[in-house]
C-alpha atoms as a PDB file:
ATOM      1  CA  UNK A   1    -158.668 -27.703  17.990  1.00  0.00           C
ATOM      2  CA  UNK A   2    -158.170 -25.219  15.268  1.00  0.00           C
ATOM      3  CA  UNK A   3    -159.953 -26.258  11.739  1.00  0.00           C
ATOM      4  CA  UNK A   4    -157.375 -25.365   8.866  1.00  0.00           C
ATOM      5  CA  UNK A   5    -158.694 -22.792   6.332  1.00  0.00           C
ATOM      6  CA  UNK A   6    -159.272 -24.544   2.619  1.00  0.00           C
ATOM      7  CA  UNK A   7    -156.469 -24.573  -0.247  1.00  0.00           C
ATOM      8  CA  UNK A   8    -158.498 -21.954  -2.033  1.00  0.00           C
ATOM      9  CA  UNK A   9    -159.076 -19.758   0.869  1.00  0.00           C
ATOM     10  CA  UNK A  10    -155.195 -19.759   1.839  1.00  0.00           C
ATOM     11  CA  UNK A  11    -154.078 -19.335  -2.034  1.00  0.00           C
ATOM     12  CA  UNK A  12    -156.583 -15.982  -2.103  1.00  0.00           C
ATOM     13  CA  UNK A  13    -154.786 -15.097   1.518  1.00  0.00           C
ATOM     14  CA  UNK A  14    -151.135 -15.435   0.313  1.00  0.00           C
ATOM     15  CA  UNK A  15    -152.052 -13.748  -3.307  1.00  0.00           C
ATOM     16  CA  UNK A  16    -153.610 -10.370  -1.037  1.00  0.00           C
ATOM     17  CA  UNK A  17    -150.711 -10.552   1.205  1.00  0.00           C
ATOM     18  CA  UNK A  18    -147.802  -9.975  -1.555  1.00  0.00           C
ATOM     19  CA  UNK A  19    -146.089 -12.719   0.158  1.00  0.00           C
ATOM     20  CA  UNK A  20    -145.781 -14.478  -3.456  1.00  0.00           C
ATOM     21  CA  UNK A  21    -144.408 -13.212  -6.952  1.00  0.00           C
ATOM     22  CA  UNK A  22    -146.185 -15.451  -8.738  1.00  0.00           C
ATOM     23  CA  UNK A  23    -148.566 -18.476  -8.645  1.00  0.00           C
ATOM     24  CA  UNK A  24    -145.822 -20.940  -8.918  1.00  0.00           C
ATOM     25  CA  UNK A  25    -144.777 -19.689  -5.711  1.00  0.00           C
ATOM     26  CA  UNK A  26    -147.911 -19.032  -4.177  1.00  0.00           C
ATOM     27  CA  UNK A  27    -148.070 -23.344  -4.969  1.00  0.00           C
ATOM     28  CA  UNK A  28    -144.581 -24.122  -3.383  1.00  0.00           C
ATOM     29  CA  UNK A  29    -145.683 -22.255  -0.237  1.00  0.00           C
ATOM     30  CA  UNK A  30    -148.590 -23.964   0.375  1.00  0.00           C
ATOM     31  CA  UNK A  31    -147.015 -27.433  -0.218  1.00  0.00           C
ATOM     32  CA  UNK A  32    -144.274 -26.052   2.317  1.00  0.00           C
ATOM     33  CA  UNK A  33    -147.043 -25.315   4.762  1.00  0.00           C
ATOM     34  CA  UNK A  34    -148.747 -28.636   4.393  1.00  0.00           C
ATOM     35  CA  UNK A  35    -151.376 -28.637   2.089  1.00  0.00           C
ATOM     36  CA  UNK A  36    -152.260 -31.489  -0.106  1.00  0.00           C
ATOM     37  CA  UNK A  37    -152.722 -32.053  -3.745  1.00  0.00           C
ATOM     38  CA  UNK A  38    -152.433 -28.440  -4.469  1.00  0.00           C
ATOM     39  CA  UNK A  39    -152.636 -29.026  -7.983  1.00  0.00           C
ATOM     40  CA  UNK A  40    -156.245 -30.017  -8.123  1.00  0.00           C
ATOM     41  CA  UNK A  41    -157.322 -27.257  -5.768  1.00  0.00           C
ATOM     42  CA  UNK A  42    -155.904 -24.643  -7.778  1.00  0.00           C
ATOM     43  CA  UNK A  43    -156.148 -25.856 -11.691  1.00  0.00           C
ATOM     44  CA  UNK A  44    -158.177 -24.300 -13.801  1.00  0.00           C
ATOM     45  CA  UNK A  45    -157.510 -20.496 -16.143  1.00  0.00           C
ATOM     46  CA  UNK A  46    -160.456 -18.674 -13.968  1.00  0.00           C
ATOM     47  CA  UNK A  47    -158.603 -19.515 -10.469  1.00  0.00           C
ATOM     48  CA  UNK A  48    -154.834 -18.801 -11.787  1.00  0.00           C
ATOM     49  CA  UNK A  49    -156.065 -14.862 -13.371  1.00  0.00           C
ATOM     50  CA  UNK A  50    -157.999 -14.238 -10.331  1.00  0.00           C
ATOM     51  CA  UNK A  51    -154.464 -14.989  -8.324  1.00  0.00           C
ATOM     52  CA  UNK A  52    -152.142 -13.310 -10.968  1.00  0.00           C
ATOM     53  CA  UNK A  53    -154.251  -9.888 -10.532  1.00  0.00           C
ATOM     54  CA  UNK A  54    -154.575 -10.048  -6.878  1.00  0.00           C
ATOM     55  CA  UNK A  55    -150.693 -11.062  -6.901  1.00  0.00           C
ATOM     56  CA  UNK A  56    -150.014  -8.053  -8.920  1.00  0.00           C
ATOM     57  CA  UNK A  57    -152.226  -5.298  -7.146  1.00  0.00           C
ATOM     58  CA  UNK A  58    -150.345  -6.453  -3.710  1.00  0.00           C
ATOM     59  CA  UNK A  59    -146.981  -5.971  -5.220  1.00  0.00           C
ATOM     60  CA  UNK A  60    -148.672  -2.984  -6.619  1.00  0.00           C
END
């Protein structure tokens, strides 16, 4: 059995990857890949401008 990596841990993996333009999609992907009340995990102004820089150094 595999353990699933966090919310937080996966939102920080997708932002790095440049997968995502922004966090709203970063959100829709993880819902898409199954995680659960995304929302919660990722609320909060300190989370979302950690994720919108590392979103825009991957794109560059």
């Amino acid at each position: 059995m595999t353990e699933q990596i966090t919310t937080v841990e996966r939102a920080f993996e997708l932002a790095r990857s440049g997968a995502c333009n922004s966090v709203n999609d970063l959100r829709q992907r993880l819902r898409r890949e199954g995680y659960d009340a995304v929302h919660l995990h990722l609320h909060g102004a300190s989370i979302n401008k950690q994720l919108v820089e590392l979103i825009h150094a991957a794109k560059g």
